[in-house]
Protein backbone atom coordinates (compact mmCIF):
# COMPACT_ATOMS: atom_id res chain seq x y z
CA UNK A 1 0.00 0.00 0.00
CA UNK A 2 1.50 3.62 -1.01
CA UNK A 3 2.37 5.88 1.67
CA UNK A 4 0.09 8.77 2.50
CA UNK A 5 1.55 12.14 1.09
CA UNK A 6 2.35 15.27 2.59
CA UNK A 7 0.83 17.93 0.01
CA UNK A 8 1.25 21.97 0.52
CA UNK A 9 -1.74 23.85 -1.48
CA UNK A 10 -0.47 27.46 -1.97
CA UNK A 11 -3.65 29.64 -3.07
CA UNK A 12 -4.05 33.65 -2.57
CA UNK A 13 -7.57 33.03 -1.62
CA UNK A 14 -9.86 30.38 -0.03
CA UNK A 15 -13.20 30.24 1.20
CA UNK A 16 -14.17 31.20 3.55
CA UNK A 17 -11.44 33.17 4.38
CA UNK A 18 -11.25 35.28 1.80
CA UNK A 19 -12.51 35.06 -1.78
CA UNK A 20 -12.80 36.69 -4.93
CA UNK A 21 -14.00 34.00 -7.06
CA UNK A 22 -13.98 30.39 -8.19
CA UNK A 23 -10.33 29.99 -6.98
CA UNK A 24 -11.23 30.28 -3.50
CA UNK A 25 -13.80 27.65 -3.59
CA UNK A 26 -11.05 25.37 -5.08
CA UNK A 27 -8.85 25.85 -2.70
CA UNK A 28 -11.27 24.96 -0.24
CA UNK A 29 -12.99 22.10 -1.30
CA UNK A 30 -10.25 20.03 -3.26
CA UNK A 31 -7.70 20.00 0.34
CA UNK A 32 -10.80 18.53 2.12
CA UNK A 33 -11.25 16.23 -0.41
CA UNK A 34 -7.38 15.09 -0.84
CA UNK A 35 -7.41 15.07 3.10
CA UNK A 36 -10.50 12.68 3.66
CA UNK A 37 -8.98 10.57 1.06
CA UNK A 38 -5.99 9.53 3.48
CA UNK A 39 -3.39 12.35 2.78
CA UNK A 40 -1.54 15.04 5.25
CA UNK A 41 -2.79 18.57 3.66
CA UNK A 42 -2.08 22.19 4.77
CA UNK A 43 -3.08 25.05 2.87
CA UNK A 44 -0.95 28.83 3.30
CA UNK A 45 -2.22 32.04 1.77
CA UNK A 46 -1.43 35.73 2.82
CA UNK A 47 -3.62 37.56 5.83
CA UNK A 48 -5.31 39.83 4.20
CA UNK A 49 -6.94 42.20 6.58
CA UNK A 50 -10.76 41.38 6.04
CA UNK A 51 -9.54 37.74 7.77
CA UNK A 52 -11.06 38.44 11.30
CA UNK A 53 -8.41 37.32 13.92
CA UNK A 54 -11.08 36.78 16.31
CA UNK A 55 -13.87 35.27 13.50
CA UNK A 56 -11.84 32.74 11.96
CA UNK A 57 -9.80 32.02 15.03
CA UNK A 58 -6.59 32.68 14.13
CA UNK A 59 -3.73 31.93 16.51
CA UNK A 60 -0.04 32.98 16.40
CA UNK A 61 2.56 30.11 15.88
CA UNK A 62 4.80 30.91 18.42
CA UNK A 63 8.14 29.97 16.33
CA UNK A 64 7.33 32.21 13.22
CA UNK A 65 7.27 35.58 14.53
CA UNK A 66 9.24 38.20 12.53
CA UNK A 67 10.81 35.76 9.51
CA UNK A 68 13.06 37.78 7.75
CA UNK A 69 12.47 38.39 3.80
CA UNK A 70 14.56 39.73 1.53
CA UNK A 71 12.83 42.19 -1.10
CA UNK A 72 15.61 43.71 -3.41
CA UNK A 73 18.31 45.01 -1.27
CA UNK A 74 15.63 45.15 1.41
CA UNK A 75 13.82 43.17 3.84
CA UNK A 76 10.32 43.03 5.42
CA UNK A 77 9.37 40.48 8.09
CA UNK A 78 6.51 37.71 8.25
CA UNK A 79 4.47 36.54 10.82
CA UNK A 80 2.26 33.35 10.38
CA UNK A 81 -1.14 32.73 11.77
CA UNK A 82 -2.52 29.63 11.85
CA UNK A 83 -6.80 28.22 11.86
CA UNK A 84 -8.33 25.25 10.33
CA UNK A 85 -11.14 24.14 7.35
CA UNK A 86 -13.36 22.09 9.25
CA UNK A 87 -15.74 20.05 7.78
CA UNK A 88 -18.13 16.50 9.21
CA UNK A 89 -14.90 14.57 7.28
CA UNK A 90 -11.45 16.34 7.64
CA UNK A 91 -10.28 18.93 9.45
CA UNK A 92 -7.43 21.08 7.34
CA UNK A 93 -4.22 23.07 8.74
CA UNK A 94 -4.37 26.52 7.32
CA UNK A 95 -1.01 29.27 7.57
CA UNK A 96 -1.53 32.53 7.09
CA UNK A 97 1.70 34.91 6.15
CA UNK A 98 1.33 38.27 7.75
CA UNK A 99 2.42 41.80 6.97
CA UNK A 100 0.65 44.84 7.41
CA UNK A 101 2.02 46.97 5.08
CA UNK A 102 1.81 44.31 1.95
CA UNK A 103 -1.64 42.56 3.18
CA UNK A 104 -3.37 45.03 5.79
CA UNK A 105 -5.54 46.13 3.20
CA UNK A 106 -9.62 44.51 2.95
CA UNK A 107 -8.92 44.06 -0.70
CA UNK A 108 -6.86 41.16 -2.21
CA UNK A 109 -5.73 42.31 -5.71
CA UNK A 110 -7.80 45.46 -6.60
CA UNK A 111 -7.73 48.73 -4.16
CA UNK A 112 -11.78 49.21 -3.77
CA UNK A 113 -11.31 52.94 -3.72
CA UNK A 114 -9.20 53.31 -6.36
CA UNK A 115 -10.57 50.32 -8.61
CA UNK A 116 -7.16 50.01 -9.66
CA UNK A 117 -4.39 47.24 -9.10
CA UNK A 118 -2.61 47.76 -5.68
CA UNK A 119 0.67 49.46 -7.56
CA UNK A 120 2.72 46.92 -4.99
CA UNK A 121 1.32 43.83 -6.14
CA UNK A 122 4.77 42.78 -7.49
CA UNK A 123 6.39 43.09 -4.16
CA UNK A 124 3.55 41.97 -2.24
CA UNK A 125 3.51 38.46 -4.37
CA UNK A 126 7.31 38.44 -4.35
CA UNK A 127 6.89 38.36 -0.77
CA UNK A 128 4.66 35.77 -0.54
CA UNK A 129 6.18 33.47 -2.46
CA UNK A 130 9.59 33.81 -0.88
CA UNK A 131 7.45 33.53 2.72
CA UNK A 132 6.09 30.35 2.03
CA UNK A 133 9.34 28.63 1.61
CA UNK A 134 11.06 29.93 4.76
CA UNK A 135 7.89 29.40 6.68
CA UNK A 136 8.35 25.87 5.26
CA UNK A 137 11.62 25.56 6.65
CA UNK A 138 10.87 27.05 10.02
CA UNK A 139 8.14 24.76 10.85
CA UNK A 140 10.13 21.81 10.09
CA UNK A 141 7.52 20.15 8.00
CA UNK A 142 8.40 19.13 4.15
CA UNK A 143 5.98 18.51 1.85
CA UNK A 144 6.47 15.99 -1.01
CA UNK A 145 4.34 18.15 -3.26
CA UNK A 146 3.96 21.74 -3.25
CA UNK A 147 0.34 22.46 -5.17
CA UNK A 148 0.55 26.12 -6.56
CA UNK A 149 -2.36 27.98 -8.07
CA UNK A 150 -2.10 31.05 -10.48
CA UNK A 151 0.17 33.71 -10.61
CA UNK A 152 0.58 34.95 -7.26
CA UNK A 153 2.13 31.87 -6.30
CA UNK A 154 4.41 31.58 -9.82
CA UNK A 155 7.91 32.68 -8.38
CA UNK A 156 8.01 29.66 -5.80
CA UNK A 157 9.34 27.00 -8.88
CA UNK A 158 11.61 29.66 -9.75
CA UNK A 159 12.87 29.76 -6.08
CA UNK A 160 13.63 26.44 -5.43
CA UNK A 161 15.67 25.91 -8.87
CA UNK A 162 17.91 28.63 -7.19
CA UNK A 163 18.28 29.74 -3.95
CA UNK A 164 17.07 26.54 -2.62
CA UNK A 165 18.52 23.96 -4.86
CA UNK A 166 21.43 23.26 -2.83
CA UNK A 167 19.88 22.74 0.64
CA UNK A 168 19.07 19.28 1.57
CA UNK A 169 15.63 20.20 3.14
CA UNK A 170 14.15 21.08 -0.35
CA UNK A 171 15.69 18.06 -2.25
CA UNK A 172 13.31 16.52 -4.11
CA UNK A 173 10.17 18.45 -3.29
CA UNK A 174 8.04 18.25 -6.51
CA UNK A 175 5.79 21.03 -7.91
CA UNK A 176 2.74 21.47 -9.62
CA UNK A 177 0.79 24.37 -10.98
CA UNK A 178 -2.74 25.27 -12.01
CA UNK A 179 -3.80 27.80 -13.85
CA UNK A 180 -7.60 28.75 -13.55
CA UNK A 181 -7.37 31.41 -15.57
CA UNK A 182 -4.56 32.41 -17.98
CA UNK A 183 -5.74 35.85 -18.84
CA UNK A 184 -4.16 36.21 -15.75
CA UNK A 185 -0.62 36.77 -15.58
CA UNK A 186 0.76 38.86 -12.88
CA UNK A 187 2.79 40.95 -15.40
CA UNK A 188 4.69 43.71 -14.21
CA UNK A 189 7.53 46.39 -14.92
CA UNK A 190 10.98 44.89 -16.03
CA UNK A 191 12.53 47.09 -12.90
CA UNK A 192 10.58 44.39 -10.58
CA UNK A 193 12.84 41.32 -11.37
CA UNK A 194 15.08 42.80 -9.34
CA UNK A 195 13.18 42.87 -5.91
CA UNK A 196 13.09 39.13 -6.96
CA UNK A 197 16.58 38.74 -6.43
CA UNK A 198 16.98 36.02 -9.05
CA UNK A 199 19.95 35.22 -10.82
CA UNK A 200 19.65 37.92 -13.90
CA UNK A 201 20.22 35.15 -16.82
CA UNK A 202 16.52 34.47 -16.00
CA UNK A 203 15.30 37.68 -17.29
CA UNK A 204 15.27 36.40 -20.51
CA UNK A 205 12.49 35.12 -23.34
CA UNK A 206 13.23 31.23 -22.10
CA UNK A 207 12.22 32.19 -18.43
CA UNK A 208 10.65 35.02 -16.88
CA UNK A 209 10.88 37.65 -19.24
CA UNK A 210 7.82 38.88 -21.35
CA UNK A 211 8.22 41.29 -23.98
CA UNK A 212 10.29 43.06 -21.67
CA UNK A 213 8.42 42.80 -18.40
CA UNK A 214 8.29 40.36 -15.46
CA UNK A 215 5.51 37.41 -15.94
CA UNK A 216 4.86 35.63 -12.68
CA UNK A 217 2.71 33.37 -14.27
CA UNK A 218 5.76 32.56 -16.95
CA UNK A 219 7.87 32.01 -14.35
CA UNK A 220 5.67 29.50 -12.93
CA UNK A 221 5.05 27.60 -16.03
CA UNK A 222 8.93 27.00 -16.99
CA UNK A 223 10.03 26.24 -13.88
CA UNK A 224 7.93 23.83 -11.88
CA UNK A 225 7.29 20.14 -12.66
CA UNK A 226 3.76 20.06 -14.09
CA UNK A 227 1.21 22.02 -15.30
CA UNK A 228 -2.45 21.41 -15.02
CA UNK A 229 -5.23 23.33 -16.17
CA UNK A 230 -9.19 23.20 -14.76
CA UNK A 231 -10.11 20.97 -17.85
CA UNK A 232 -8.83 19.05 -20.78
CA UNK A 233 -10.07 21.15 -23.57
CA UNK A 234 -8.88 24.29 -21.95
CA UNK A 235 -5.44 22.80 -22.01
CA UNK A 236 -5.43 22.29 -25.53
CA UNK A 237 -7.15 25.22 -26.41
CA UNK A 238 -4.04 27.41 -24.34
CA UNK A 239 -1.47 25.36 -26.46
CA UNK A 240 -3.01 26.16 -30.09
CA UNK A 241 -4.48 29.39 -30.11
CA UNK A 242 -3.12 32.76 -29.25
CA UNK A 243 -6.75 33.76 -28.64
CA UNK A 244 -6.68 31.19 -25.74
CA UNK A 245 -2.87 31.14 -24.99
CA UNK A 246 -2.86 34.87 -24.32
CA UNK A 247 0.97 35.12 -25.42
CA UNK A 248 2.12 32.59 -23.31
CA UNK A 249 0.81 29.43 -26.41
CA UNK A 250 4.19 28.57 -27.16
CA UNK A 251 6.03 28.33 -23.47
CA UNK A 252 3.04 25.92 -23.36
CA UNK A 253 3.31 23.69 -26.47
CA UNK A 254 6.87 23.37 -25.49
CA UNK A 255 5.69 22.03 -22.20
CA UNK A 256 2.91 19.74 -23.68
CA UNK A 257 4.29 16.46 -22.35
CA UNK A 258 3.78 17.86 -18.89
CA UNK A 259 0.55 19.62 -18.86
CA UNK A 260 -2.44 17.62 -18.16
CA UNK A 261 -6.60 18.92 -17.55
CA UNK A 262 -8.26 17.72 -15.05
CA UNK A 263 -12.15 19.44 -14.26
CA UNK A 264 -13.41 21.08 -11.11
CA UNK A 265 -15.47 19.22 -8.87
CA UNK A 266 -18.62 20.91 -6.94
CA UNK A 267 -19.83 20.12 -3.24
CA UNK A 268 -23.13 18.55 -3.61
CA UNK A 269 -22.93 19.29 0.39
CA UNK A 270 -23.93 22.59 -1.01
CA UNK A 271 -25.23 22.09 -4.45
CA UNK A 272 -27.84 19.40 -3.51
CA UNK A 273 -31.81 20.09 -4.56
CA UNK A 274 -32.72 17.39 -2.33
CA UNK A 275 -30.85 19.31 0.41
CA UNK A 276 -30.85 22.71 -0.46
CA UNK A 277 -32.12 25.20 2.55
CA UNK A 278 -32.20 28.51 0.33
CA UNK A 279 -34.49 27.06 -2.01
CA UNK A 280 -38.62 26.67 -1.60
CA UNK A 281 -39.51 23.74 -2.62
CA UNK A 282 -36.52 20.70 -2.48
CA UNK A 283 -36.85 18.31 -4.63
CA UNK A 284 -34.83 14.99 -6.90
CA UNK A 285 -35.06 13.13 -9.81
CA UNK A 286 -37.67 11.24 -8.86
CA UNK A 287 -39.77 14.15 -7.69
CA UNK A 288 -39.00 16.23 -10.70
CA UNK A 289 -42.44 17.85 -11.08
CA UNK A 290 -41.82 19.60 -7.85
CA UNK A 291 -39.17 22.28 -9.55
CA UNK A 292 -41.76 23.99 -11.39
CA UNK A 293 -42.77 25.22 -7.38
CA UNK A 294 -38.78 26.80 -7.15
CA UNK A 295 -40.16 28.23 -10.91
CA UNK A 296 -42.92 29.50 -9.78
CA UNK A 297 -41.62 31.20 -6.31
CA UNK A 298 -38.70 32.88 -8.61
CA UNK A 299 -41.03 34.16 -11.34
CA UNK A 300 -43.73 35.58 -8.54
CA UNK A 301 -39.91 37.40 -6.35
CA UNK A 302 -39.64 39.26 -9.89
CA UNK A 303 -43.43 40.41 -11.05
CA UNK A 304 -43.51 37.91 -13.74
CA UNK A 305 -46.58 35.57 -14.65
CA UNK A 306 -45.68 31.79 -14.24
CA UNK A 307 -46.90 29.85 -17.49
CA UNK A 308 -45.58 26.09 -17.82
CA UNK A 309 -45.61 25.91 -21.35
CA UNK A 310 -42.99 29.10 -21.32
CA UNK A 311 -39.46 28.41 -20.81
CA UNK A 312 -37.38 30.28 -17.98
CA UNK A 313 -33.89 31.04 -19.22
CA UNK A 314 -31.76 31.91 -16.40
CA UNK A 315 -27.89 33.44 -16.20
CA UNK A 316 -25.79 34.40 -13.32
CA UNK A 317 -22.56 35.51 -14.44
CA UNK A 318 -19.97 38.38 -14.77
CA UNK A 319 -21.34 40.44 -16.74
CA UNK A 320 -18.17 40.75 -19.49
CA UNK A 321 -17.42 39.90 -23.14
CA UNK A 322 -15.58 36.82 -22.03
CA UNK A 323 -19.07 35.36 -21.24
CA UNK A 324 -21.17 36.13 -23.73
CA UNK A 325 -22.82 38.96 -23.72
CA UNK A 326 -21.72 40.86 -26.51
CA UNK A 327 -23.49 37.79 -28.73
CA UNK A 328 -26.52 38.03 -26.19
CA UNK A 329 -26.51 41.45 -26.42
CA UNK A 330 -26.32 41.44 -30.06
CA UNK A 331 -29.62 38.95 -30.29
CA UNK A 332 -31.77 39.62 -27.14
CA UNK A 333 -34.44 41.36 -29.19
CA UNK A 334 -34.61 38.47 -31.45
CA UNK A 335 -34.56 35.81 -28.79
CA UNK A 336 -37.60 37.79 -26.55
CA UNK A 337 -39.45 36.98 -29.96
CA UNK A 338 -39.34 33.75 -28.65
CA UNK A 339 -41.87 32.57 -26.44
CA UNK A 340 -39.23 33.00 -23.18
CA UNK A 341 -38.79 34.29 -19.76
CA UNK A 342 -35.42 35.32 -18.87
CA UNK A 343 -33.62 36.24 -15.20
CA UNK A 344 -30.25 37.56 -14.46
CA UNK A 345 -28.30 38.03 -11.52
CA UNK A 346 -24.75 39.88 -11.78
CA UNK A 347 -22.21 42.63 -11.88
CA UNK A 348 -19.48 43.82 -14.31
CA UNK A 349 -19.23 46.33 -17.04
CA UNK A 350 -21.08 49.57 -16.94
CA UNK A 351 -21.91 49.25 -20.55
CA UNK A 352 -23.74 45.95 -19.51
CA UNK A 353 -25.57 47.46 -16.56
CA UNK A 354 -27.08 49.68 -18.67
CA UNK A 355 -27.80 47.55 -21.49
CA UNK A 356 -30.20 45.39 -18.94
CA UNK A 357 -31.79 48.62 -16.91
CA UNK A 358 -32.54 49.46 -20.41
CA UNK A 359 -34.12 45.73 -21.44
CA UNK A 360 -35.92 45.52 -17.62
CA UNK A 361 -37.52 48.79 -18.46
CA UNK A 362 -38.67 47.23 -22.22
CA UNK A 363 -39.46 43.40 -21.12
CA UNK A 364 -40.71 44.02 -17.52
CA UNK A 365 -43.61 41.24 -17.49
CA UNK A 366 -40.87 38.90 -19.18
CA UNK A 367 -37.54 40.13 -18.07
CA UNK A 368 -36.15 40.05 -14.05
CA UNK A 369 -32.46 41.70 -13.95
CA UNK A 370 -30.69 41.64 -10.56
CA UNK A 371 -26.94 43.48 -10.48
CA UNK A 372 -25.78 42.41 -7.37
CA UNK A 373 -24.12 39.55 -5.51
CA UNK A 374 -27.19 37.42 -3.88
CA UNK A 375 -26.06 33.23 -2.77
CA UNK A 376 -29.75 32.75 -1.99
CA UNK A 377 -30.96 33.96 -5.12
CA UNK A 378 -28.24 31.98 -6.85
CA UNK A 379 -29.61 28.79 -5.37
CA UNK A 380 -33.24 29.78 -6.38
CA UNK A 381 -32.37 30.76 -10.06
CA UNK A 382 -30.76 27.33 -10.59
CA UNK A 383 -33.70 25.78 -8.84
CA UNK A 384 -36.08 27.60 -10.76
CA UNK A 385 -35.11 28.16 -13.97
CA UNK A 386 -35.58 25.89 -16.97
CA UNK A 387 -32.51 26.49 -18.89
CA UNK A 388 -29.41 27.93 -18.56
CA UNK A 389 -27.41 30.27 -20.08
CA UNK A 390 -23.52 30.22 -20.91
CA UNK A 391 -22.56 31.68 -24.04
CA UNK A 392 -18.69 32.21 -23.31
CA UNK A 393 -16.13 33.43 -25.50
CA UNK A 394 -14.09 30.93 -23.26
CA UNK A 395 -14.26 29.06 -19.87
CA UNK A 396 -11.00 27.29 -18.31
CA UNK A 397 -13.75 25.13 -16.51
CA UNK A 398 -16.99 26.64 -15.63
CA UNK A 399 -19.17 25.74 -12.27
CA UNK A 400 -22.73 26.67 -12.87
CA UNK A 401 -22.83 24.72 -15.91
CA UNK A 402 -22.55 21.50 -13.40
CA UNK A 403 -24.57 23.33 -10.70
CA UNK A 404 -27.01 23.39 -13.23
CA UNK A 405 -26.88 19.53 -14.38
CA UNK A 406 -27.94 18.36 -10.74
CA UNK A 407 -30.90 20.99 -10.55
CA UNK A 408 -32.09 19.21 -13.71
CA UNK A 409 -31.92 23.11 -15.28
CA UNK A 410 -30.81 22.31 -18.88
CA UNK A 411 -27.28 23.95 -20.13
CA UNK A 412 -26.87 26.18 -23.25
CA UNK A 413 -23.09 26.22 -23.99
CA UNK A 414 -20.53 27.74 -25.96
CA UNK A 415 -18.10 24.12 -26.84
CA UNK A 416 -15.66 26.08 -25.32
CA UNK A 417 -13.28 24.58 -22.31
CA UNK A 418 -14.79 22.79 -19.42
CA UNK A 419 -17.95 23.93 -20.88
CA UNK A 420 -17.35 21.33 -23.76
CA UNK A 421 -15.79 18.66 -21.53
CA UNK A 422 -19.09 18.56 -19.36
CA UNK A 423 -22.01 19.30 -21.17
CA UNK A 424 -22.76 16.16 -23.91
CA UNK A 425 -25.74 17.84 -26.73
CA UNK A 426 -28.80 15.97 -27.19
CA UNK A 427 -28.08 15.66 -30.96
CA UNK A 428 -24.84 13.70 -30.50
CA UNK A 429 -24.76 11.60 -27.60
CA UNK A 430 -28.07 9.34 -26.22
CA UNK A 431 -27.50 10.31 -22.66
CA UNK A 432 -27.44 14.14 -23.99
CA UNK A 433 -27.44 17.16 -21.07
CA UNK A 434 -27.76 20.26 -22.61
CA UNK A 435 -27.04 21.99 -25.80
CA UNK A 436 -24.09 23.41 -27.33
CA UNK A 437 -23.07 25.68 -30.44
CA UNK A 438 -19.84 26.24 -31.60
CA UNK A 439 -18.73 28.99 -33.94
CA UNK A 440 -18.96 32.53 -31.44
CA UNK A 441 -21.11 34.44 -33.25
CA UNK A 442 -24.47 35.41 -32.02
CA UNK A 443 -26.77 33.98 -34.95
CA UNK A 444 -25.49 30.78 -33.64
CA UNK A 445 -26.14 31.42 -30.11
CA UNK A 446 -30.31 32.39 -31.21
CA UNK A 447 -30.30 29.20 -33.45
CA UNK A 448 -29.36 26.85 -29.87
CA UNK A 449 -31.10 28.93 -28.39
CA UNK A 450 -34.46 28.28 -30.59
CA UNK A 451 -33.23 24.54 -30.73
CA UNK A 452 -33.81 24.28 -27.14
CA UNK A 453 -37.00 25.96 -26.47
CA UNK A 454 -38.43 23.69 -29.29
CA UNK A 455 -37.45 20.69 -27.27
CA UNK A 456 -39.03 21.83 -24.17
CA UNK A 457 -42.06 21.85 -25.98
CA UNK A 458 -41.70 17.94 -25.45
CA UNK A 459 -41.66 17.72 -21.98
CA UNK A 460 -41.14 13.35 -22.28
CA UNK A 461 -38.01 14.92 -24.43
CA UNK A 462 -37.15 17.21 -21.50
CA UNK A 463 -37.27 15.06 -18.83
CA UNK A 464 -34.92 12.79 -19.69
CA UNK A 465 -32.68 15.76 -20.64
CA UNK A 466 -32.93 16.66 -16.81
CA UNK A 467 -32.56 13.37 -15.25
CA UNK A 468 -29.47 12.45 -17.47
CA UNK A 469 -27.89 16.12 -16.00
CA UNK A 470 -29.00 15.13 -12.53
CA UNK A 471 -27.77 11.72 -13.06
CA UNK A 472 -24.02 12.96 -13.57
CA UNK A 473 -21.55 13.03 -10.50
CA UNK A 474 -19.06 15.71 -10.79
CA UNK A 475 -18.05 15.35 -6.86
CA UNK A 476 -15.03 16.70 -6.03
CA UNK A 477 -13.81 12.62 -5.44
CA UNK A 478 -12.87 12.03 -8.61
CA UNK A 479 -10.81 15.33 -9.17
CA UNK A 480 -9.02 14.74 -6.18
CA UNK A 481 -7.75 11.00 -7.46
CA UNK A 482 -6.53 12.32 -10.47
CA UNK A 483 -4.41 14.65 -8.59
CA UNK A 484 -3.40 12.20 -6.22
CA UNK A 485 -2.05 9.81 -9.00
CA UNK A 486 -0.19 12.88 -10.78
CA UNK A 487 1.68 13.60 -7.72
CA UNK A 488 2.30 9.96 -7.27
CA UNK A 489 3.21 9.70 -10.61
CA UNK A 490 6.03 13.17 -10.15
CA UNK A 491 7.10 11.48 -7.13
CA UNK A 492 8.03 8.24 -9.04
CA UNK A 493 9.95 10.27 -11.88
């Protein structure tokens, strides 16, 4: 029998801790996971200050106070806090590196006020990354695997290939990094590399370098020992197309041996109709019928008449080109022609906020629009809504799409990254969960569109649409084994 492992998961952000996004619930869930699963997991991010001391229980570890790291021809000093994930399964060591003047602010990436980059986000991530390792050290713990995830964490490979290549307690650590997004990059002034303190032969086109700036990211990708991306078509989608590869296409096809996908899971603790507190009416595959109660709640929250024969289209999204909604944008008149109901919930671009006030104002008996942040509503939309809508110009993996398959609310897809790998169309595979188009252009999106809403006209049809989607498992289990056996598989190399 194999030995358990001891696996560090470096993340800038993890629920509930602090979160801007999908990362965060990754960096949650998949540690539980690889921890109930018989392996020795600790997670480290930076202490931002919205982390509550007293609300998320930090303590001090009494043998980290003031660690010394070098920044340039500088130094500033870390402190590390320590708490725990717990959940009914695992319980999960959490650091936290501390430093008022790089993390002291609420915000993790983007100053609130200013709605700008923090303009020290190159020292602050320099920082981090060199933190980790001498924490590391300090504690007296070595992993076998150091799991890194996006940019802020990039410089750590980079690290160990050179300052710590020599000493004997980082020999033969192996390292792998995800990338959940590679638009991205961490890119920053060519005068940074120097805080780095890396040898200067690295600030070159083969490394670091990138068109004459700094790319963490980069740095990440040639230096640590394999690459994995939040789904399989996403990783050869980053490889082939400078659309996708966002300049960094060829560091990756040079690196293709090493790169592997493997797809977010979801927590059907959370995502669970039979279980689900924020919604009306729970229900499962054998009670089907009883969604159209979760339909009907929704439609009555938002003014709007509840019909059975019409379809409920529902989105919850960023509200940005990257999903969508220039196509949408481009054919909402056309698809309101359409015998459809349509709700939205979520924030972005001004231009998009305005678009939708505009359409509420238009479409009010047929139209609810909601841009704001709202979990319960969320739950409800997914519960309630027929279909749902993803239209993205691309998607490393995509969650709601799967959120969506256990609600039995039927996906509309761009075949675009994880969106491809998980939704199977009804014209091309038996056990069919959705429907997907492929070129991006929005007279394809109203033709799926139109495709769909015929089907639900056949509601034998849509039924087993739904139960196939609700019939999928895309647990978090399975993810987790696939990492396992990669960093088995490093460890054997």
């Amino acid at each position: 029998m194999s030995r358990p492992l001891n696996v560090l998961f470096v993340t800038s952000e993890v629920e509930p801790f602090a979160k801007t996004g999908g990362l965060a619930d990754v960096s949650a869930a998949l540690p539980q996971t690889i921890k109930e699963l018989g392996h020795e997991i600790r997670i480290i991010l930076p202490r931002y200050g919205c982390i509550s001391e007293r609300r998320s229980k930090l303590h001090n570890v009494l043998r980290l106070k003031e660690i010394p790291i070098p920044i340039g021809k500088s130094a500033a000093t870390a402190n590390i806090k320590s708490s725990t994930i717990d959940s009914k399964k695992s319980k999960v060591q959490v650091y936290f590196i501390e430093n008022q003047e790089y993390f002291g602010h609420q915000d993790l990436y983007v100053d609130s006020a200013t709605k700008k980059d923090f303009p020290n986000n190159d020292e602050r991530f320099i920082f981090f990354c060199r933190a980790v390792l001498e924490t590391l050290k300090r504690l007296g713990w070595q992993p076998d695997i150091i799991h890194l995830n996006d940019w802020q964490s990039g410089l750590i490979p980079a690290y160990l290939h050179t300052f710590y290549k020599d000493d004997p307690f980082y020999k033969g650590i192996q390292t792998v990094f995800t990338i959940h997004n590679l638009a991205y990059q961490g890119i920053f002034p060519a005068s940074s590399f120097q805080k780095t303190g890396l040898p200067k032969e690295l600030f070159s086109p083969e490394h670091i370098e990138f068109f004459g700036k700094m790319n963490c990211l980069k740095a990440g990708l040639v230096f640590t020992n394999a690459i994995t991306t939040v789904s399989e078509r996403y990783s050869h989608e980053i490889q082939t197309s400078p659309e996708y590869g966002c300049g960094l296409e060829g560091v990756l096809l040079k690196r293709k041996n090493d790169i592997s996908g493997i797809i977010n899971g979801i927590d059907y603790c959370i995502w669970n109709p039979e279980t689900d507190d924020l919604i009306p009416v729970r229900y499962s595959m054998k009670d089907i019928e009883l969604k159209s109660e979760n339909k009907r709640y929704l439609l009555h929250n938002h003014g709007m008449e509840y019909h059975p024969e019409v379809p409920l289209i529902g989105m919850i999204s960023r509200l940005a080109d990257q999903k969508g909604f220039d196509l949408l944008s481009e054919i909402f008149e056309d698809m309101m022609k359409l015998n459809v109901q349509f709700i939205l919930l979520g924030t972005g671009e001004k231009k998009y906020h305005d678009l939708f006030e505009k359409i509420h104002k238009k479409y009010t008996c047929r139209v609810g629009i909601n841009l704001k942040f709202d979990d319960t509503l969320a739950h409800t939309i997914e519960a309630g809504a027929d279909m749902f809508l993803m239209p993205s110009r691309y998607e490393p993996c995509g969650l709601n799409q799967l959120y969506s398959l256990r609600y039995g609310t039927v996906p509309i897809v761009r075949s675009t990254g994880g969106l491809d790998d998980t939704i199977d169309d009804i014209d091309t595979s038996p056990k069919g969960t959705g429907f997907k188009f492929q070129k991006y252009d929005g007279k394809e999106l109203l033709k799926v569109i139109q495709r769909a809403v015929k089907v639900y006209a056949d509601k034998t049809a849509w039924q087993k649409i739904q139960r196939n989607g609700m019939s999928k498992d895309f647990s978090w289990e399975s993810s987790a084994k696939q990492y396992i056996a990669l960093y088995r598989k490093l460890l054997r190399q």
